[in-house]
C-alpha atoms as a PDB file:
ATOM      1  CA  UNK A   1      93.716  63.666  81.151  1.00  0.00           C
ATOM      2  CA  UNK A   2      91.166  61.389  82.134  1.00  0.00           C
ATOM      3  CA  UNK A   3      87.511  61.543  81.876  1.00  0.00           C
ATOM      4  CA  UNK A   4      86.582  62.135  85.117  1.00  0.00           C
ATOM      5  CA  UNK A   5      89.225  65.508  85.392  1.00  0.00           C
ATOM      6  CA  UNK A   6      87.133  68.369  87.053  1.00  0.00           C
ATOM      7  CA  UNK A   7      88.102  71.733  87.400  1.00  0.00           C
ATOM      8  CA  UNK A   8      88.272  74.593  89.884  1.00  0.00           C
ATOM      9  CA  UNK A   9      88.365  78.547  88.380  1.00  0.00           C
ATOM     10  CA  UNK A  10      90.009  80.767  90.381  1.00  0.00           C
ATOM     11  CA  UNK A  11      89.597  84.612  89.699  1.00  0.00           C
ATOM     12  CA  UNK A  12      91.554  86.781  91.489  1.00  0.00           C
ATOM     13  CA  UNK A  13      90.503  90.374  91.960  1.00  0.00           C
ATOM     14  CA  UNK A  14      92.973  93.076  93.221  1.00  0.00           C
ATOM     15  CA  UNK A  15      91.401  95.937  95.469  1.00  0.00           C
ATOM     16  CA  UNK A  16      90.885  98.927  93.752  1.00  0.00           C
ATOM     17  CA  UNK A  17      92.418 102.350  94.653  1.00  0.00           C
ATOM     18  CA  UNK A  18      92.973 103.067  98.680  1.00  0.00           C
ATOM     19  CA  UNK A  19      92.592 106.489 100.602  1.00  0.00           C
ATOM     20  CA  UNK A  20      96.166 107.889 100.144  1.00  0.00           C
ATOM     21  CA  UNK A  21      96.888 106.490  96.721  1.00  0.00           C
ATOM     22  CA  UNK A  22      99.690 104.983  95.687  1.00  0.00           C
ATOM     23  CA  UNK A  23     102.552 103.507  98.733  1.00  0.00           C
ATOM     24  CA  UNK A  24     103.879 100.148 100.311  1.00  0.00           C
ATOM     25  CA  UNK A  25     100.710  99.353 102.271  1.00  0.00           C
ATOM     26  CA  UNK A  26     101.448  95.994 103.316  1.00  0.00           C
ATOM     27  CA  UNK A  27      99.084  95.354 105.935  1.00  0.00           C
ATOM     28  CA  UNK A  28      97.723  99.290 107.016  1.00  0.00           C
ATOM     29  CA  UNK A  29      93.973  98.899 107.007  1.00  0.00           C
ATOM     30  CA  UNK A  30      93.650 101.880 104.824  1.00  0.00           C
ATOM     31  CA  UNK A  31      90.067 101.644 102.992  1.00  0.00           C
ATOM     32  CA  UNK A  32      88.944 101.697  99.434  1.00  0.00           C
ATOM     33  CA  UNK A  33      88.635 105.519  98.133  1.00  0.00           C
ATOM     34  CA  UNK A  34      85.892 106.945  95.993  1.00  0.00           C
ATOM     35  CA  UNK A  35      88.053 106.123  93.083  1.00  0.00           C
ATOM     36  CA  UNK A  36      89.157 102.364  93.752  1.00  0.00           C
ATOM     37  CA  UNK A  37      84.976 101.181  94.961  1.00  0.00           C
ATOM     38  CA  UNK A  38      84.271 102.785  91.412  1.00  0.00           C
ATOM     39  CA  UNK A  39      87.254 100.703  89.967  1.00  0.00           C
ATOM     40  CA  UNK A  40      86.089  97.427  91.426  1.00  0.00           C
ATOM     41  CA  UNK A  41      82.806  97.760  90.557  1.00  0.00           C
ATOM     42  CA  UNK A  42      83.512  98.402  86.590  1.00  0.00           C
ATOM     43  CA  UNK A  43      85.907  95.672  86.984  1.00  0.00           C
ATOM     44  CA  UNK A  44      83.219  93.164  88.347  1.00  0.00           C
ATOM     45  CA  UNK A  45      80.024  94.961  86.088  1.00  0.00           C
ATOM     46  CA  UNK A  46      77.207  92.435  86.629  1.00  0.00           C
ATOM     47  CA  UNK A  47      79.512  89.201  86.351  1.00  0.00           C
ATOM     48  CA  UNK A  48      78.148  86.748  89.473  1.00  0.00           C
ATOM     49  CA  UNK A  49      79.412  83.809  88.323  1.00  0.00           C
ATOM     50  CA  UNK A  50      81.053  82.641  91.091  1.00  0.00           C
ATOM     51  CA  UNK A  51      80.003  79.663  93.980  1.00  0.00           C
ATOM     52  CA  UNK A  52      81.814  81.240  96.878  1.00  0.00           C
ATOM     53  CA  UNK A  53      83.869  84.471  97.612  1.00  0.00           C
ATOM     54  CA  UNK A  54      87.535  84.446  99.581  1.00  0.00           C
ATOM     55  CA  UNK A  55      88.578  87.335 100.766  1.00  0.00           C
ATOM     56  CA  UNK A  56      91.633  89.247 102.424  1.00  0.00           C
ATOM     57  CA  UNK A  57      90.197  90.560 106.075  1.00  0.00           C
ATOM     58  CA  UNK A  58      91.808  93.891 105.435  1.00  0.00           C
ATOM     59  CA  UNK A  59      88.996  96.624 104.625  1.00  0.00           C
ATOM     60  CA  UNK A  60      90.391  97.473 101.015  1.00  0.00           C
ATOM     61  CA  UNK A  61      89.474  93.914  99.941  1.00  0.00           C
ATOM     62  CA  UNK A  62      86.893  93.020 102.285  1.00  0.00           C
ATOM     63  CA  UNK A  63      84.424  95.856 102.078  1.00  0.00           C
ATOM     64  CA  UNK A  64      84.187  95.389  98.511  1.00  0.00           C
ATOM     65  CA  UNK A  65      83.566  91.613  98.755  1.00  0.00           C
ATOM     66  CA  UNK A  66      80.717  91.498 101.348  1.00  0.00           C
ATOM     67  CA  UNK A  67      78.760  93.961  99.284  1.00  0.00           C
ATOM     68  CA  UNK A  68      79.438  92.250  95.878  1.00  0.00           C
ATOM     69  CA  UNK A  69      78.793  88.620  98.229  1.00  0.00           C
ATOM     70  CA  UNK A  70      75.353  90.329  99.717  1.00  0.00           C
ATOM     71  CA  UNK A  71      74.014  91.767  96.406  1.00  0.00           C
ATOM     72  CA  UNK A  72      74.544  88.653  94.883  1.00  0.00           C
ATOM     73  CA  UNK A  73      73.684  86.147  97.660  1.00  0.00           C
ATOM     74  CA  UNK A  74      77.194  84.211  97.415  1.00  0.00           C
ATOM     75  CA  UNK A  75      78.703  83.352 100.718  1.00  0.00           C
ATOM     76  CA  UNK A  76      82.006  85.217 101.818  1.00  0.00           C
ATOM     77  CA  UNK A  77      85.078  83.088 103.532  1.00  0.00           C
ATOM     78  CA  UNK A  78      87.264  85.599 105.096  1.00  0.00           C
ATOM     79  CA  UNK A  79      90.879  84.071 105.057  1.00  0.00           C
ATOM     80  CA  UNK A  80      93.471  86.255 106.927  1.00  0.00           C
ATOM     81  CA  UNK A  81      96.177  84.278 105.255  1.00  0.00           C
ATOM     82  CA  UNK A  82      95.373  86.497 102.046  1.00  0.00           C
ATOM     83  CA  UNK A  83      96.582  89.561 103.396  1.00  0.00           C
ATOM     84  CA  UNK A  84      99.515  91.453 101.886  1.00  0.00           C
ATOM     85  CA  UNK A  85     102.701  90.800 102.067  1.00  0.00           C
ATOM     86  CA  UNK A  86     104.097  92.848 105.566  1.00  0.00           C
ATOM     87  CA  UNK A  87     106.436  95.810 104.428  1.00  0.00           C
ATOM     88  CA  UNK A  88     108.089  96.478 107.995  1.00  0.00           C
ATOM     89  CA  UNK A  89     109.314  99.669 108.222  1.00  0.00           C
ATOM     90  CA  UNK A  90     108.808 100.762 104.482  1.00  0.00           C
ATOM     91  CA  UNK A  91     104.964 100.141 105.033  1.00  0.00           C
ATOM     92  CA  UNK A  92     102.785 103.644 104.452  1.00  0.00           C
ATOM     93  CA  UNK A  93     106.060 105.126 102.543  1.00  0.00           C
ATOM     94  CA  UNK A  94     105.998 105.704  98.647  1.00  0.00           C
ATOM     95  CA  UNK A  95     108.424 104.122  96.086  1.00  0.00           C
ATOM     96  CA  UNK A  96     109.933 108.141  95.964  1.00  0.00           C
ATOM     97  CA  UNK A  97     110.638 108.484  99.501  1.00  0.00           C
ATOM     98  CA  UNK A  98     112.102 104.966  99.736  1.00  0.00           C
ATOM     99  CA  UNK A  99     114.565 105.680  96.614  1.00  0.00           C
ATOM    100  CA  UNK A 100     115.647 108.729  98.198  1.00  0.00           C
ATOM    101  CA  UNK A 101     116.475 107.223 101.704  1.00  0.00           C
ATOM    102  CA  UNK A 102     118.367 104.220  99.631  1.00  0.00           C
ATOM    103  CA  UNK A 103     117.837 103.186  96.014  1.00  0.00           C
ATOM    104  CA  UNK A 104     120.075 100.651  95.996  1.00  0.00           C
ATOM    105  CA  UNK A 105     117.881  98.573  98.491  1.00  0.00           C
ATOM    106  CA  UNK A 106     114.796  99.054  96.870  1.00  0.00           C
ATOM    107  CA  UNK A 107     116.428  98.068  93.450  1.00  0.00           C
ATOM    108  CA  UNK A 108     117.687  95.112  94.933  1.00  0.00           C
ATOM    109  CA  UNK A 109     114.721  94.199  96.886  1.00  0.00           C
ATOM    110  CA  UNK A 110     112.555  94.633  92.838  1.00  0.00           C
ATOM    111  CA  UNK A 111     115.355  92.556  91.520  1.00  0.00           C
ATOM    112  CA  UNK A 112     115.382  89.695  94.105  1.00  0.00           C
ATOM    113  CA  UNK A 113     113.303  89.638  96.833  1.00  0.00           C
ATOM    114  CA  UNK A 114     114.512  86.803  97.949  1.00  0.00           C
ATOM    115  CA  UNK A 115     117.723  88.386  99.106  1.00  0.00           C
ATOM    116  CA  UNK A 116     116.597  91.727 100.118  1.00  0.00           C
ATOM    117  CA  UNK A 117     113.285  91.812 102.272  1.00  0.00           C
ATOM    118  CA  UNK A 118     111.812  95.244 103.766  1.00  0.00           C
ATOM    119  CA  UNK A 119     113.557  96.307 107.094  1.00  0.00           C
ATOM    120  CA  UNK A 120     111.304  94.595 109.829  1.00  0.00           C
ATOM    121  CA  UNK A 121     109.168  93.163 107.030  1.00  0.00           C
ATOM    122  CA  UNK A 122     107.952  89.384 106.079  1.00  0.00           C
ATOM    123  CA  UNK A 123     110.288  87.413 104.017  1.00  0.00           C
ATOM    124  CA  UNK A 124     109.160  86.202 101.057  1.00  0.00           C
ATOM    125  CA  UNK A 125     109.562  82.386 102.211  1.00  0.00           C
ATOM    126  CA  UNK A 126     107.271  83.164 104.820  1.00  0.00           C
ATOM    127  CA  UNK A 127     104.729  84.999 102.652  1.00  0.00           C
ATOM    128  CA  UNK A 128     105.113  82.460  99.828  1.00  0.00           C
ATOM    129  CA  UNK A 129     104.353  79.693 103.039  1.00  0.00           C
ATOM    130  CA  UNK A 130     101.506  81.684 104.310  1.00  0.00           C
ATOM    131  CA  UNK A 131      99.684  82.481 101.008  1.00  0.00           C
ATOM    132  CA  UNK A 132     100.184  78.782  99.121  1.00  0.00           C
ATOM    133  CA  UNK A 133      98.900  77.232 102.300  1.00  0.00           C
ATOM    134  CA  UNK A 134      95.974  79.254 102.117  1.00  0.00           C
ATOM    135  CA  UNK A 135      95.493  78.896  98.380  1.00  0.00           C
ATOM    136  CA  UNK A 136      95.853  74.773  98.789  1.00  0.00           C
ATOM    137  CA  UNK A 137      92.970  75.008 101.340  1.00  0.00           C
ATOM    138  CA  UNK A 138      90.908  76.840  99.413  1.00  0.00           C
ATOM    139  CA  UNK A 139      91.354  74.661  96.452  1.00  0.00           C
ATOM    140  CA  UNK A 140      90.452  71.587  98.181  1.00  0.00           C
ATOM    141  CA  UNK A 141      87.604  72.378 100.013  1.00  0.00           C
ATOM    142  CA  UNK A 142      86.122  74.091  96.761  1.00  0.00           C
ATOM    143  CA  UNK A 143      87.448  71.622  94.317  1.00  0.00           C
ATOM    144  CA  UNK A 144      85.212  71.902  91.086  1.00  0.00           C
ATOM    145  CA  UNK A 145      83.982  75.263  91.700  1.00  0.00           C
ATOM    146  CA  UNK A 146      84.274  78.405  90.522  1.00  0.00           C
ATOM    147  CA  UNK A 147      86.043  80.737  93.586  1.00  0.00           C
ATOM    148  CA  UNK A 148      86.688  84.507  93.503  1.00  0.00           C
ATOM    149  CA  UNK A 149      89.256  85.321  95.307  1.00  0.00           C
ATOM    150  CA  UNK A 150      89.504  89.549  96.597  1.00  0.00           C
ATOM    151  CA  UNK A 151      93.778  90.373  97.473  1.00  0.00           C
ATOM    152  CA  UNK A 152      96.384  92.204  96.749  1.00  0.00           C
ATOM    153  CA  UNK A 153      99.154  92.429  94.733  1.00  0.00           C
ATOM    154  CA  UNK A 154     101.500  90.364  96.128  1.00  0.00           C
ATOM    155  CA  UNK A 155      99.244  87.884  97.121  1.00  0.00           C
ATOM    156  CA  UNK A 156      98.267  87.713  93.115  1.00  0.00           C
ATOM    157  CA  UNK A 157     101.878  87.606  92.454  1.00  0.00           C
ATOM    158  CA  UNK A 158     102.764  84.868  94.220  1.00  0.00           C
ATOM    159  CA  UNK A 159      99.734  82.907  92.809  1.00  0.00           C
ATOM    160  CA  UNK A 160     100.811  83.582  89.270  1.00  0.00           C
ATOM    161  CA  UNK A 161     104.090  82.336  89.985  1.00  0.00           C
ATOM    162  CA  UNK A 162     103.170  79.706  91.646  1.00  0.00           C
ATOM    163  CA  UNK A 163     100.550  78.727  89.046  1.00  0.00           C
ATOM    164  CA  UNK A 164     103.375  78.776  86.460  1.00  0.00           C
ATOM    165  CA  UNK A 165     105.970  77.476  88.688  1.00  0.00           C
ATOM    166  CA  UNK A 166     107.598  80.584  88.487  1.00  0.00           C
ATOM    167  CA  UNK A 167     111.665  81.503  90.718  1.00  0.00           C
ATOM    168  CA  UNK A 168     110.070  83.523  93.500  1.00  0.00           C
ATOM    169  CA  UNK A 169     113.053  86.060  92.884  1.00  0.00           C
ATOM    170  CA  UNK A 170     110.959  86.964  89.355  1.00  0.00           C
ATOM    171  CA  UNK A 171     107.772  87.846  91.177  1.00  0.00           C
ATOM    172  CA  UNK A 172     108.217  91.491  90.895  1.00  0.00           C
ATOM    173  CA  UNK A 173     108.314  91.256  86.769  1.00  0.00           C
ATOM    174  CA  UNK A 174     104.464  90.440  87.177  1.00  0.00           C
ATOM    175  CA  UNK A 175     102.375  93.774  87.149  1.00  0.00           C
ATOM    176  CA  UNK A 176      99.314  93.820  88.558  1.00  0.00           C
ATOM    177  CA  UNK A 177      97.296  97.085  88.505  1.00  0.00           C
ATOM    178  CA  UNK A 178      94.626  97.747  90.935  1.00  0.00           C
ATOM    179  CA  UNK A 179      91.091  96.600  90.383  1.00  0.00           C
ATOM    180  CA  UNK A 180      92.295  94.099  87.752  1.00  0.00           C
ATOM    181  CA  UNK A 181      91.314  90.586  87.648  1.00  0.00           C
ATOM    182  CA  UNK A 182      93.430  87.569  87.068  1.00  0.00           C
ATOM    183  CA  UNK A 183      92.375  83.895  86.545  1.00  0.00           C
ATOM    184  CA  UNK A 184      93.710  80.510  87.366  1.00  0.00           C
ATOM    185  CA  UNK A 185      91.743  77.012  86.654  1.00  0.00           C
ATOM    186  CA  UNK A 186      93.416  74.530  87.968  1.00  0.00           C
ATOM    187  CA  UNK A 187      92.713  70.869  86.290  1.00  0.00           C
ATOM    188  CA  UNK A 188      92.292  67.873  88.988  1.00  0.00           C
ATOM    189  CA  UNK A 189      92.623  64.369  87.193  1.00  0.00           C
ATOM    190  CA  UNK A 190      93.976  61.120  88.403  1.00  0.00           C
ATOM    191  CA  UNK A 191      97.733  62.156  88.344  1.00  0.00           C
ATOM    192  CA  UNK A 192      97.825  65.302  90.288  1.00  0.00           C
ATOM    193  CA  UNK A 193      96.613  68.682  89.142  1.00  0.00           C
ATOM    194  CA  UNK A 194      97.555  71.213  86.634  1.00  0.00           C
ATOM    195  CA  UNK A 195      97.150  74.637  87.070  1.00  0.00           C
ATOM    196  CA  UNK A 196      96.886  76.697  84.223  1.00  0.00           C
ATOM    197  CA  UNK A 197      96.918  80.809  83.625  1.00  0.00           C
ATOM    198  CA  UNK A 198      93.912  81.563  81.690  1.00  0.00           C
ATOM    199  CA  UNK A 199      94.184  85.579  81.333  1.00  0.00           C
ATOM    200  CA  UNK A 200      95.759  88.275  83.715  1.00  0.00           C
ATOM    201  CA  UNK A 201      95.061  91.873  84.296  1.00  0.00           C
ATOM    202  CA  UNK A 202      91.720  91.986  82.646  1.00  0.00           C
ATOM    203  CA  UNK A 203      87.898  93.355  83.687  1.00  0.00           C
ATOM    204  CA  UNK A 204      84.999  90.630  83.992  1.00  0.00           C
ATOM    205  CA  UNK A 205      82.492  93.128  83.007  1.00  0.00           C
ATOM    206  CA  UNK A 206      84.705  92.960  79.416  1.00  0.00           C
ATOM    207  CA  UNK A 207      84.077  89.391  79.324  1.00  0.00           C
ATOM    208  CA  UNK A 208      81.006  86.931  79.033  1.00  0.00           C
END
């Protein structure tokens, strides 16, 4: 690496528990409840380390980051490619209620979802397209700074595997459980960049 390498942190923050608990939300604007603001918040604590916020538009993401972005004075992108993955038809159901209408497509769909989107949902090309475009942008326009980044759990997954250069088809063997926070930095030097995973499913207020 050469000497004048710079790096960009990325942490990326999952939204904490919606209203109606646990289901394939995909995009339904369901908000945070009680439980997932109080989830965020002990993930965050008092960490502010951060030069600028991204953020998914949808409420369970966003409401979250313009109050930690105003208590903090941090300006807040909104970037609507950061919004989950779209479920189709399996979007407000439960993993239950899709197992009992037909296992063997969920199963397939956890074990490749490359092969086996939602009914009427977004393939995972397109989502993979959609969320590494936005992720690019981001990094270049905040190149050598340290970006939190407030999304879901597919959008998390992808940028894991992506990170680590992951088969899309093994993105459902990352967990990622709600209000955790995951961080990239990605290394810019003369050859290229390398992006690195630096810890996953952790809470900031844990950390210095």
């Amino acid at each position: 690496m050469t000497t004048n390498a710079v790096s960009t942190l990325f942490d990326l923050l999952r939204h904490g528990e919606p209203v109606g608990g646990k289901k394939y939300r995909g995009q339904i604007d369901d908000p945070l409840s009680e439980k997932g603001w109080q989830q965020m918040r002990q993930a965050v604590g008092d960490y502010c380390a951060w030069d600028v916020i991204v953020t998914s538009p949808l409420s369970r993401c966003a409401a979250f980051a313009q109050e930690l972005a105003a208590r903090h004075a941090i300006p807040l992108e909104i970037e609507k490619r950061y919004r989950e993955l779209g479920f189709g038809e399996w979007e407000g159901k439960t993993a239950t209620e899709l197992l009992a209408q037909d296992a063997s497509l969920l199963m397939r769909f956890w074990q490749d979802p490359t092969k086996s989107a939602p009914p009427g949902g977004e393939s995972l090309v397109e989502f993979h397209a959609r969320v590494v475009s936005a992720f690019n942008e981001t990094l270049k326009r905040h190149q050598g700074r340290r970006v939190l980044v407030v999304a879901h759990a597919g959008v998390i997954r992808l940028l894991v595997s992506h990170a680590l250069d992951m088969p899309l088809n093994r993105l459902f063997r990352i967990d990622v459980p709600n209000a955790s926070l995951t961080r990239l930095r990605v290394d810019h030097h003369d050859g290229g960049i390398l992006p690195r995973l630096v810890f996953h499913a952790a809470q900031l207020s844990a950390r210095a």
